[in-house]
C-alpha atoms as a PDB file:
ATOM      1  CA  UNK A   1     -21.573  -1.809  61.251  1.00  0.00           C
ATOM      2  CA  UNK A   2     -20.438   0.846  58.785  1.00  0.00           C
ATOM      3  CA  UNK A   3     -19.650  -0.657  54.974  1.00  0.00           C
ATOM      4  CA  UNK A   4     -21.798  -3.695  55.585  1.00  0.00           C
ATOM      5  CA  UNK A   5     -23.618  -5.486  53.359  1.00  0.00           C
ATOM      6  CA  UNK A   6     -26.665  -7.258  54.015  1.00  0.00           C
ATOM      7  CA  UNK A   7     -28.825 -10.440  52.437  1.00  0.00           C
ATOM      8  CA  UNK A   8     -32.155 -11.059  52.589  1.00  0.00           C
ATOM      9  CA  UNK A   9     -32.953 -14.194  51.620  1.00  0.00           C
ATOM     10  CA  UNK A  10     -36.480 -14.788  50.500  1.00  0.00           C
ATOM     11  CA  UNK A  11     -37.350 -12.093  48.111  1.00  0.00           C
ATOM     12  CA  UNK A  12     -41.105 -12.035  48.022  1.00  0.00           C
ATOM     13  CA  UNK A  13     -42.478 -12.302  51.495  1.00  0.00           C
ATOM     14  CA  UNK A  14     -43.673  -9.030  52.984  1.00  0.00           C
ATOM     15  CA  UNK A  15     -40.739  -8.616  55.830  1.00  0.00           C
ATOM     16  CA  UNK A  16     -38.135  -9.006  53.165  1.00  0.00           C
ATOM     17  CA  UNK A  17     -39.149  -6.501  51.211  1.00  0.00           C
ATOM     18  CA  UNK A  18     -39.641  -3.891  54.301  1.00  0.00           C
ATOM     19  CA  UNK A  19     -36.063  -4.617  55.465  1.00  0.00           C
ATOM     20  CA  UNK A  20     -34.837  -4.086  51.918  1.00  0.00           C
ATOM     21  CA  UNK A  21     -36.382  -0.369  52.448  1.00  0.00           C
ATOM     22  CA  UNK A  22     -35.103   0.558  55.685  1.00  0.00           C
ATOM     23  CA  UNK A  23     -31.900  -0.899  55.644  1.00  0.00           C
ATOM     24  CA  UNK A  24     -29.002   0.516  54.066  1.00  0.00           C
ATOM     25  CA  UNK A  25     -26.922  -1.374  51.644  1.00  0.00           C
ATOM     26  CA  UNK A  26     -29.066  -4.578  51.626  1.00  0.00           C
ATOM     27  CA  UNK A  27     -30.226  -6.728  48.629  1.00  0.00           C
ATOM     28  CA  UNK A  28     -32.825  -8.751  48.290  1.00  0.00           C
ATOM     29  CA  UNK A  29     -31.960 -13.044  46.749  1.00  0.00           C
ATOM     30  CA  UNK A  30     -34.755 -15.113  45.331  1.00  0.00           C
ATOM     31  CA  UNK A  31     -34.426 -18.713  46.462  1.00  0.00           C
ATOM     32  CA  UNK A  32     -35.141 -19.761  42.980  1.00  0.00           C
ATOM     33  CA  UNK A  33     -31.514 -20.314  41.350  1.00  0.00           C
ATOM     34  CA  UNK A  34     -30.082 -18.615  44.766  1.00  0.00           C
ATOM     35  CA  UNK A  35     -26.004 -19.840  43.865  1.00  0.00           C
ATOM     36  CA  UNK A  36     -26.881 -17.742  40.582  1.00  0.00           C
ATOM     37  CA  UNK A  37     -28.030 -14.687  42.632  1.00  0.00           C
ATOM     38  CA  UNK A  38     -25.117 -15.174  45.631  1.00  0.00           C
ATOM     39  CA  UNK A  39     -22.416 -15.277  42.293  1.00  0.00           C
ATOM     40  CA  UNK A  40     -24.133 -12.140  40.210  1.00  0.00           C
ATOM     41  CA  UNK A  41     -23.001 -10.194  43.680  1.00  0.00           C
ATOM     42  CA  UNK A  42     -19.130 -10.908  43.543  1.00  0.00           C
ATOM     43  CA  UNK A  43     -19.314 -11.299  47.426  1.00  0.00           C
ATOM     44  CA  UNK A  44     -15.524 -11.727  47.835  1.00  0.00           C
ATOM     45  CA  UNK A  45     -15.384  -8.098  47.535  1.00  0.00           C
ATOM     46  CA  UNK A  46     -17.317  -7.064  50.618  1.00  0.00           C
ATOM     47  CA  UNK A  47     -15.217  -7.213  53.626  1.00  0.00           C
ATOM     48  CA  UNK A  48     -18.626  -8.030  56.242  1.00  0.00           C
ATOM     49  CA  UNK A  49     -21.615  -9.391  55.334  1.00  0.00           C
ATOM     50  CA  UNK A  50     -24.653  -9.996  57.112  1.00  0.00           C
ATOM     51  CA  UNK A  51     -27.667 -12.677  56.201  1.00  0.00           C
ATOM     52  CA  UNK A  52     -30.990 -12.914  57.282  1.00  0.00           C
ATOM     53  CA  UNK A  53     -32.875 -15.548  56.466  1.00  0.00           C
ATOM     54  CA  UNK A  54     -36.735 -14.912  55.877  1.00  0.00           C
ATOM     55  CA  UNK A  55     -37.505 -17.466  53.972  1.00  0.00           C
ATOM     56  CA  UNK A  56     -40.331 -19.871  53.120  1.00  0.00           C
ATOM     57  CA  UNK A  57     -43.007 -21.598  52.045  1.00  0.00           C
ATOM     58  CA  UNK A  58     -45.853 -19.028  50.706  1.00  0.00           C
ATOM     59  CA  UNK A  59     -48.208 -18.200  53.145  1.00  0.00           C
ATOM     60  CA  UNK A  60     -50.957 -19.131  51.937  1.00  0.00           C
ATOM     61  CA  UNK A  61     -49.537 -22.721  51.017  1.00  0.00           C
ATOM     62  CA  UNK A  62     -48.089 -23.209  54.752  1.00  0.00           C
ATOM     63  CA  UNK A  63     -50.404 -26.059  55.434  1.00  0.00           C
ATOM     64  CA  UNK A  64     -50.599 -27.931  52.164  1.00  0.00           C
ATOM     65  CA  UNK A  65     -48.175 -29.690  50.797  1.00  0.00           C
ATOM     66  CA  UNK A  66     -49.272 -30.168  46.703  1.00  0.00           C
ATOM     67  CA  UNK A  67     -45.753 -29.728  46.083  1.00  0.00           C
ATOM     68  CA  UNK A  68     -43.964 -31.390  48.983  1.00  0.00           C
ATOM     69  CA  UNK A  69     -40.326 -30.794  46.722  1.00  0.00           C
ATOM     70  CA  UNK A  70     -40.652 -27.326  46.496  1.00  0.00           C
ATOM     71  CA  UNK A  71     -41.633 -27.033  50.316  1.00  0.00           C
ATOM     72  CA  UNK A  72     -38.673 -28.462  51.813  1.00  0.00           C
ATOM     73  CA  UNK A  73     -36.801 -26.576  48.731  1.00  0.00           C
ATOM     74  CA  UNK A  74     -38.053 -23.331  49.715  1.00  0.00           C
ATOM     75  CA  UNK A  75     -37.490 -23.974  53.411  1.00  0.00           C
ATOM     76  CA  UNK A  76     -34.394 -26.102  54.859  1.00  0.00           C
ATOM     77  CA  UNK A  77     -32.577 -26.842  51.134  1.00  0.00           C
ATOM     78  CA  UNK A  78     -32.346 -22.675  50.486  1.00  0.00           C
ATOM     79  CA  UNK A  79     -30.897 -22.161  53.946  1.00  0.00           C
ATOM     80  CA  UNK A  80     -28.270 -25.104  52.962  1.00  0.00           C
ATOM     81  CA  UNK A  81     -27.393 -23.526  49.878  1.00  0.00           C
ATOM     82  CA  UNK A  82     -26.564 -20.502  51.326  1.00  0.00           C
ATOM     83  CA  UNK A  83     -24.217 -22.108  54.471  1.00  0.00           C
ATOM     84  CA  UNK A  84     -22.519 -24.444  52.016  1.00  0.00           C
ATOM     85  CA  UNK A  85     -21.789 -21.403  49.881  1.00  0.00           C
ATOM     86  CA  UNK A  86     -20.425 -19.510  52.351  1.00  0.00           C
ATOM     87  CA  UNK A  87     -17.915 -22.513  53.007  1.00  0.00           C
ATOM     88  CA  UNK A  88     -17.162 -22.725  49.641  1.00  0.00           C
ATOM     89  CA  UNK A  89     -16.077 -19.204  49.262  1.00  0.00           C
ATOM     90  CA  UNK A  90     -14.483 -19.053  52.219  1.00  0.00           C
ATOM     91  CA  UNK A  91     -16.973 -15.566  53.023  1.00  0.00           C
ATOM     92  CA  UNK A  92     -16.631 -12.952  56.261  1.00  0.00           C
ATOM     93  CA  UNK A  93     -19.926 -13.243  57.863  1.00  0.00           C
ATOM     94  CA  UNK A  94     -20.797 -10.358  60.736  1.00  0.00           C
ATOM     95  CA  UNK A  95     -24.009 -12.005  61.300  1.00  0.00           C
ATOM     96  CA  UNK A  96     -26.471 -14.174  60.705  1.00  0.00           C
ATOM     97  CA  UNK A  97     -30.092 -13.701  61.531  1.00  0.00           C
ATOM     98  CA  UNK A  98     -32.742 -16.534  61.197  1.00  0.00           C
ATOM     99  CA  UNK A  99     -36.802 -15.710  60.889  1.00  0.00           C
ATOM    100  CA  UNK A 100     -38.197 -18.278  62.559  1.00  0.00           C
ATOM    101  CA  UNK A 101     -41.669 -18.989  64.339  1.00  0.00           C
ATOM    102  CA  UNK A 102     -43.697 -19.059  67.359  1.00  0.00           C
ATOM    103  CA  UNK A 103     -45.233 -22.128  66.128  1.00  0.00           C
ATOM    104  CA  UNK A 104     -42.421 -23.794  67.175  1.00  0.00           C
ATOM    105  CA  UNK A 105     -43.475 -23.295  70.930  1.00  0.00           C
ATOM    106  CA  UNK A 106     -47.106 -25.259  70.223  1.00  0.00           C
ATOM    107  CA  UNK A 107     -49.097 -25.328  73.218  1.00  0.00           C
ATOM    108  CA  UNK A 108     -47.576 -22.919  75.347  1.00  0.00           C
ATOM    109  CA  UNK A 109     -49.561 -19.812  77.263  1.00  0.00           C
ATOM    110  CA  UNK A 110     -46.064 -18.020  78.336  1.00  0.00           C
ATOM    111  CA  UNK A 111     -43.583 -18.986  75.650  1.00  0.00           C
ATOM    112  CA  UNK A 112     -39.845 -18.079  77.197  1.00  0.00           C
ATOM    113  CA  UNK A 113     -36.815 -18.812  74.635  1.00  0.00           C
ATOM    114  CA  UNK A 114     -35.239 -21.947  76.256  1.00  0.00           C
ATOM    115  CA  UNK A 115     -38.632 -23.593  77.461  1.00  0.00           C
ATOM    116  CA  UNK A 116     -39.416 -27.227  75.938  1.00  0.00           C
ATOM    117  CA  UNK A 117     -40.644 -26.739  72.247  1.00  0.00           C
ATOM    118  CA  UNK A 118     -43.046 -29.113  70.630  1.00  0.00           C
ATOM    119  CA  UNK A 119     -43.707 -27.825  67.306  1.00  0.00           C
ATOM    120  CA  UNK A 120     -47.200 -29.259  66.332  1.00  0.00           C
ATOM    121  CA  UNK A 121     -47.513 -28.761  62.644  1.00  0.00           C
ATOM    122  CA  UNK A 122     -44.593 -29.733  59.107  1.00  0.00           C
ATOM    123  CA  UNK A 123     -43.987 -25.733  59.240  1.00  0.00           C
ATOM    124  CA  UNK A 124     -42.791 -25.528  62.481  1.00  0.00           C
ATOM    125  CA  UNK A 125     -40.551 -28.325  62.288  1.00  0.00           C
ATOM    126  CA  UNK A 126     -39.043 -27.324  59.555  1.00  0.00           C
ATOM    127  CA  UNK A 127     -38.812 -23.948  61.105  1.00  0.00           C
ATOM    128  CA  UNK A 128     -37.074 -25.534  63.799  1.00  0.00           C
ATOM    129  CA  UNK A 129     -35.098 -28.263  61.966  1.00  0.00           C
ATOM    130  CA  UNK A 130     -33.590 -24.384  59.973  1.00  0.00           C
ATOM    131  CA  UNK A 131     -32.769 -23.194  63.563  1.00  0.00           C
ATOM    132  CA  UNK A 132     -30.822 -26.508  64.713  1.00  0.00           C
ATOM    133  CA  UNK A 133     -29.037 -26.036  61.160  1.00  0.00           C
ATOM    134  CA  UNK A 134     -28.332 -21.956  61.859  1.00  0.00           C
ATOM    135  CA  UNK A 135     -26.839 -22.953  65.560  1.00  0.00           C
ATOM    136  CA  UNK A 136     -24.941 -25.862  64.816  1.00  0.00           C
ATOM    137  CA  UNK A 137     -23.647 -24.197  61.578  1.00  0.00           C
ATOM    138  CA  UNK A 138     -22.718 -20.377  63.470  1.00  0.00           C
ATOM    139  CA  UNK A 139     -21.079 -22.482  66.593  1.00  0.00           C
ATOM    140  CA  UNK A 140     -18.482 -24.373  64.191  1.00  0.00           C
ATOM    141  CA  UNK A 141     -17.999 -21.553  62.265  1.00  0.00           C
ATOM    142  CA  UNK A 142     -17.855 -18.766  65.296  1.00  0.00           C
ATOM    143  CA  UNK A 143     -20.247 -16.703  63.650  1.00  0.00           C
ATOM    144  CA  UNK A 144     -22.839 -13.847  65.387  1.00  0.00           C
ATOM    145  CA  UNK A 145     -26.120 -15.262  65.078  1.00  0.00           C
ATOM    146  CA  UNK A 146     -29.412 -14.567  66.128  1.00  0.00           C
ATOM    147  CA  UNK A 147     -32.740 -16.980  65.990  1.00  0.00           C
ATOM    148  CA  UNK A 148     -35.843 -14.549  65.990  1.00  0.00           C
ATOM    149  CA  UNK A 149     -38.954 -16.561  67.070  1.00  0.00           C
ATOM    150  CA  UNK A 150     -41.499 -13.948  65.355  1.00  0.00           C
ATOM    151  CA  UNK A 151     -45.117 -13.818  66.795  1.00  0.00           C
ATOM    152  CA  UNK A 152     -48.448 -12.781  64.752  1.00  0.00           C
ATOM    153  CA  UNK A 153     -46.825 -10.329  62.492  1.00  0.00           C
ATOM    154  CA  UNK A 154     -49.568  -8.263  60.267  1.00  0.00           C
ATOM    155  CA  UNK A 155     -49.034  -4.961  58.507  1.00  0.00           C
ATOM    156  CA  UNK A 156     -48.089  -3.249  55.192  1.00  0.00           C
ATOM    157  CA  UNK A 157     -48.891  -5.348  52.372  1.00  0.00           C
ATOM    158  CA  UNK A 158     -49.289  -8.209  54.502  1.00  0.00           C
ATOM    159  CA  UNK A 159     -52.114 -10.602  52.710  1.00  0.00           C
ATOM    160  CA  UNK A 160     -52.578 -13.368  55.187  1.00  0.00           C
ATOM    161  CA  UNK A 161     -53.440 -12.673  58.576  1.00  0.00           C
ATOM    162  CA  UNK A 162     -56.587 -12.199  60.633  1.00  0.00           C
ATOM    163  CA  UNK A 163     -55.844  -8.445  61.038  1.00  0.00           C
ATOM    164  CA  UNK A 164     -55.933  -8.113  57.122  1.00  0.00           C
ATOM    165  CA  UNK A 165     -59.010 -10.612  57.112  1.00  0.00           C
ATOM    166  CA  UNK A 166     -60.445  -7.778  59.418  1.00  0.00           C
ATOM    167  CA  UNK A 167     -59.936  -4.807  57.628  1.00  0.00           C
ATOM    168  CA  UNK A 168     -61.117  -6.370  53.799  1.00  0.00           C
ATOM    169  CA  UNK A 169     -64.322  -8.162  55.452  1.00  0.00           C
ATOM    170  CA  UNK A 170     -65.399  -4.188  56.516  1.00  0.00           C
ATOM    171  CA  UNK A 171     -68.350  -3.001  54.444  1.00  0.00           C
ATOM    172  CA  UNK A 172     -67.967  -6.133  52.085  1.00  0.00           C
ATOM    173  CA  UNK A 173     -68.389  -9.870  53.095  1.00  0.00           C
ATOM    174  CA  UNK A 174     -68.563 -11.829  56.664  1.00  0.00           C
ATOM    175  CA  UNK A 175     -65.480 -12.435  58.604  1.00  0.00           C
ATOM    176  CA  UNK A 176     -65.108 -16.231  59.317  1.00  0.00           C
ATOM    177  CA  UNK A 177     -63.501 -16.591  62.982  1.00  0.00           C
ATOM    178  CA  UNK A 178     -62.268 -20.316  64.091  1.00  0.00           C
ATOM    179  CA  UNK A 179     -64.341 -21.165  67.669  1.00  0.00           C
ATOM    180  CA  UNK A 180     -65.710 -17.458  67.577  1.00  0.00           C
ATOM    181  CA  UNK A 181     -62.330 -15.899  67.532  1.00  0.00           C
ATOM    182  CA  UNK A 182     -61.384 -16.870  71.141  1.00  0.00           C
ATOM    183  CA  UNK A 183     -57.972 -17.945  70.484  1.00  0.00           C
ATOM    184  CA  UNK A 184     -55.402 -15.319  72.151  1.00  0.00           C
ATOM    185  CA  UNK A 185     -52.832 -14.349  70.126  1.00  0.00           C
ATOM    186  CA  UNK A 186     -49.602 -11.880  70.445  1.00  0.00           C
ATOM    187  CA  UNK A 187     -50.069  -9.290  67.122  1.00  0.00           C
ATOM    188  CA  UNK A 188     -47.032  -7.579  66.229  1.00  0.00           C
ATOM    189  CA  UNK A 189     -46.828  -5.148  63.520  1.00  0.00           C
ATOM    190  CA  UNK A 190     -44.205  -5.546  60.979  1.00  0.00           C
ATOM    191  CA  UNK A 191     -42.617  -1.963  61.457  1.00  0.00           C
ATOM    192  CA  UNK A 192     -41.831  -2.891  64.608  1.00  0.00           C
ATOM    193  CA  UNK A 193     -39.990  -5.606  64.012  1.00  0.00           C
ATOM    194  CA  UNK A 194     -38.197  -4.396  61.179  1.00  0.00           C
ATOM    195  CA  UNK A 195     -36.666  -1.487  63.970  1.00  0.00           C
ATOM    196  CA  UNK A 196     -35.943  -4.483  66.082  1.00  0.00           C
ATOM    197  CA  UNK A 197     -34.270  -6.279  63.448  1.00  0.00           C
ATOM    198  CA  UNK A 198     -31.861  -3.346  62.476  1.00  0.00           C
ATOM    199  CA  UNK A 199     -30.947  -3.537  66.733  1.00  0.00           C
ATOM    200  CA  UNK A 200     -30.385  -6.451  66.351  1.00  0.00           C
ATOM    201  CA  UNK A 201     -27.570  -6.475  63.474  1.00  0.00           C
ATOM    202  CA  UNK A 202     -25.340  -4.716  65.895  1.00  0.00           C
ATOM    203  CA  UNK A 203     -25.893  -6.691  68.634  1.00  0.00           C
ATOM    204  CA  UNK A 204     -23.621  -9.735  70.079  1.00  0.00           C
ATOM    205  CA  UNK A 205     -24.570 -13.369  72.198  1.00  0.00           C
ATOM    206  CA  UNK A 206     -27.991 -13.105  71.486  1.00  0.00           C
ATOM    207  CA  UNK A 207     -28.826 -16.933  70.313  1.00  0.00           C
ATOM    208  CA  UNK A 208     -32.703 -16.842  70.076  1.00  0.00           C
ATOM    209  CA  UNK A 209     -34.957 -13.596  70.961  1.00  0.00           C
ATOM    210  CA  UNK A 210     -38.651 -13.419  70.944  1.00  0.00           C
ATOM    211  CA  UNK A 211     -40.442 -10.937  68.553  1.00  0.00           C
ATOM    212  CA  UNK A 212     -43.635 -10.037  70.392  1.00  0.00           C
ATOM    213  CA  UNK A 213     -45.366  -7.398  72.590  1.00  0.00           C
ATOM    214  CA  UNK A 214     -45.496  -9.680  75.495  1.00  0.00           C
ATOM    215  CA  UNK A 215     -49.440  -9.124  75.593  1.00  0.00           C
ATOM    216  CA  UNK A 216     -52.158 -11.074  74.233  1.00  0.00           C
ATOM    217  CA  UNK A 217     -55.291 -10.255  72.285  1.00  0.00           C
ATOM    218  CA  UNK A 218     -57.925 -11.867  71.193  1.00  0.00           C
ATOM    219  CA  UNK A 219     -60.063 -11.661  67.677  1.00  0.00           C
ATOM    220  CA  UNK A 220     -62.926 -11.244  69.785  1.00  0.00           C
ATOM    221  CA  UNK A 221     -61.558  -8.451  71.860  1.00  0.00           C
ATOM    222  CA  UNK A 222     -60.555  -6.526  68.829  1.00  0.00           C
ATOM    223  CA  UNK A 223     -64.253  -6.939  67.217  1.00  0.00           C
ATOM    224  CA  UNK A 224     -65.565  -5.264  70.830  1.00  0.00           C
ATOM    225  CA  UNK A 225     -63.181  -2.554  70.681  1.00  0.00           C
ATOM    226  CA  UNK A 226     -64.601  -1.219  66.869  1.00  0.00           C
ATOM    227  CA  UNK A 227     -68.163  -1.954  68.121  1.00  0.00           C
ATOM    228  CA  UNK A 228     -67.162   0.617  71.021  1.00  0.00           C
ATOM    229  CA  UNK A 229     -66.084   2.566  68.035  1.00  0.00           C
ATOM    230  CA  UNK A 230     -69.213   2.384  65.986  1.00  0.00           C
ATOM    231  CA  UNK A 231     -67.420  -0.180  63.294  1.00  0.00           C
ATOM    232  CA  UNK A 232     -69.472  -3.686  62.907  1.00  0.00           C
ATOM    233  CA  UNK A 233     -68.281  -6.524  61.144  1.00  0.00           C
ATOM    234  CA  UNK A 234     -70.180  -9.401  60.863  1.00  0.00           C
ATOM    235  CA  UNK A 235     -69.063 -12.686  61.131  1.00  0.00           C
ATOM    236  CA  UNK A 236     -69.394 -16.555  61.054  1.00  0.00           C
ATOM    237  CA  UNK A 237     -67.620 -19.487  63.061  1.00  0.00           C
ATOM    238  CA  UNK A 238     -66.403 -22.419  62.169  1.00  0.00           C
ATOM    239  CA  UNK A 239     -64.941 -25.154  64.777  1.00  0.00           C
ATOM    240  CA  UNK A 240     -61.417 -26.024  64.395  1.00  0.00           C
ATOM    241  CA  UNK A 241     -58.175 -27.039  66.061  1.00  0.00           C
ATOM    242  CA  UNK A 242     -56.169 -24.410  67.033  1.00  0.00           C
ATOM    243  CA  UNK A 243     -53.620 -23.000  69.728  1.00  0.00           C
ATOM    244  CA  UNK A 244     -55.683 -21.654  72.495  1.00  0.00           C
ATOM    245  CA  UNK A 245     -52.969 -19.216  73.779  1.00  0.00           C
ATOM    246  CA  UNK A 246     -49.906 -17.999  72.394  1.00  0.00           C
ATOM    247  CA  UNK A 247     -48.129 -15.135  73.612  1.00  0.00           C
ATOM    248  CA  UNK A 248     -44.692 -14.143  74.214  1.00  0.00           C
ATOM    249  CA  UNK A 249     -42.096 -13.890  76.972  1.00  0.00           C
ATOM    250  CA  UNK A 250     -40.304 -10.869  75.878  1.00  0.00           C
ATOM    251  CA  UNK A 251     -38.613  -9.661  78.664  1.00  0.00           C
ATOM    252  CA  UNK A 252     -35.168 -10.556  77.140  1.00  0.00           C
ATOM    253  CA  UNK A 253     -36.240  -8.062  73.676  1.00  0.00           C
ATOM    254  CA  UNK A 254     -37.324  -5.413  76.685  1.00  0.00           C
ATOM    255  CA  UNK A 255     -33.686  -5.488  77.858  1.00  0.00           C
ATOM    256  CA  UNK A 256     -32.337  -4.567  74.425  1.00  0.00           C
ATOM    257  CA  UNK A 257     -34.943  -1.664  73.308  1.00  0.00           C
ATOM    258  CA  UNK A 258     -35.794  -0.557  76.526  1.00  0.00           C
ATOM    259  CA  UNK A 259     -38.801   1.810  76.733  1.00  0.00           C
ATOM    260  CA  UNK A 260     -40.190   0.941  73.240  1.00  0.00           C
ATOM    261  CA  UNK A 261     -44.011   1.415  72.417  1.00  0.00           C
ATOM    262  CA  UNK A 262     -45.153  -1.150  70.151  1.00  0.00           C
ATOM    263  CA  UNK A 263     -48.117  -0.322  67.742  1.00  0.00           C
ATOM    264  CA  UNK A 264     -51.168  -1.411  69.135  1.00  0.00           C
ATOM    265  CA  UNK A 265     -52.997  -3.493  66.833  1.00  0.00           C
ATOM    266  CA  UNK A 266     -56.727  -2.622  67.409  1.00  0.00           C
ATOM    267  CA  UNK A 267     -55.892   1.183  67.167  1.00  0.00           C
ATOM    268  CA  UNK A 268     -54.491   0.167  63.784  1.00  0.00           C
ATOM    269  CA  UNK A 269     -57.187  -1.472  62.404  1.00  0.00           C
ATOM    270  CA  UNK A 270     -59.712   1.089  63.582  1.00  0.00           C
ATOM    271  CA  UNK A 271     -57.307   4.312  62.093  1.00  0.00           C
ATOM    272  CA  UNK A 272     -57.401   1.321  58.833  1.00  0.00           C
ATOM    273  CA  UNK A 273     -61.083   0.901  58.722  1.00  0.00           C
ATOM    274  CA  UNK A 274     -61.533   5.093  59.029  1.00  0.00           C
ATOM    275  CA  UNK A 275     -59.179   6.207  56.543  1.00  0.00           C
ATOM    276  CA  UNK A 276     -61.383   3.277  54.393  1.00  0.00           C
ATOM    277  CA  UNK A 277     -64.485   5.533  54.960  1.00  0.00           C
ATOM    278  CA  UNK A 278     -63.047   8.651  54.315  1.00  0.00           C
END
């Protein structure tokens, strides 16, 4: 929609910052002092206004919990400073879109949208605590809204996952895998979803949507496919508790973007790891 401005809350992570590039009119809100951010904006004067919400607890502190105030803070108390704001000043909200997990699936091999969730970890239930809020909170207030259940996202200046762990160990130290990197996961690469995301602002009755290629790949499998390609890393294992298989259903994101050809994720790394050698 045309003269529409749009909030992304979370202003650090890596998919925040990629939205803020590719879409137009959008600003990015810290949730540190957010009321002080929504006020600086003088939102009364837009006449539509979307929200996504991307934020969280850092990455690399999703499964500690030294601080366990600024955890919930940065999770469910943001997203319920933003919804009681919007009551407050009575705002016109187009839509609201929600980054939440495939954790929140936990052991699941085929994860569909409205299949039984049992989230296994304090992340994901918090992650899906924030969705129960977004739903109940859009259905009384008859607001567009869309729960994104985001798979293994990597790319860009992405710090955290396996696919980065990949590409640094290269020439430099061993790669640790957990159980030898047989886990199966569903990698999606963050350009992909921000196109999907920018679909999605325009698009109605779409409660929750998975955020996945639909096929899964194993750490192992990628490591075979750059030995095929003359690139060797070597690794180490260590045993640890850990979804066997997640991957996602995503025949109802099919139906929206039709023919779309996701980035693959071992062709990535290997074009990574060969522009590194250049």
């Amino acid at each position: 929609m045309r003269n529409t401005l749009t909030l992304i809350i979370g202003k650090n992570s890596n998919l925040s910052i990629n939205l803020n590039k590719n879409l137009h009119d959008s600003i990015l809100i810290s949730t540190l002092n957010i009321t002080d951010s929504l006020n600086s904006i003088e939102l009364k004067k837009h006449p539509n206004i979307n929200i996504i919400f991307n934020q969280f607890q850092k990455s690399t502190k999703l499964y500690t919990l030294d601080d366990p105030i600024d955890y919930i803070q940065r999770s469910i108390v943001s997203t319920s400073k933003v919804l009681s704001y919007i009551i407050e000043n009575n705002l016109k909200i187009n839509k609201i879109i929600y980054t939440s997990s495939s954790s929140v699936y936990g052991n699941n091999t085929n994860c569909h949208e409205y299949d039984n969730l049992s989230p296994q970890s304090l992340h994901a239930s918090l992650k899906l605590a924030n969705e129960k809020l977004i739903e109940k909170f859009s259905q009384e207030n008859n607001i567009n809204y869309t729960i994104t259940r985001v798979f293994n996202m990597y790319g860009d200046n992405d710090s955290f996952s396996i696919v980065n762990k990949i590409i640094k160990s290269y020439n430099n130290h061993s790669l640790t895998l957990i159980n030898n990197g047989e886990a199966i996961r569903d990698f999606i690469h963050i350009n992909d979803v921000v196109i999907i995301y920018k679909k999605l602002l325009e698009k109605n009755n779409i409660p929750i949507i998975n955020i996945g290629t639909g096929i899964g790949k194993s750490v192992l499998f990628i490591l075979d496919f750059l030995r095929k390609h003359n690139i060797n890393i070597k690794t180490s294992s260590i045993t640890k508790d850990e979804l066997k298989v997640s991957i996602s259903n995503n025949q109802l994101l099919l139906d929206h973007i039709n023919d779309y050809k996701f980035i693959e994720v071992e062709k990535y790394i290997l074009k990574k790891l060969k522009d590194k050698t250049v």
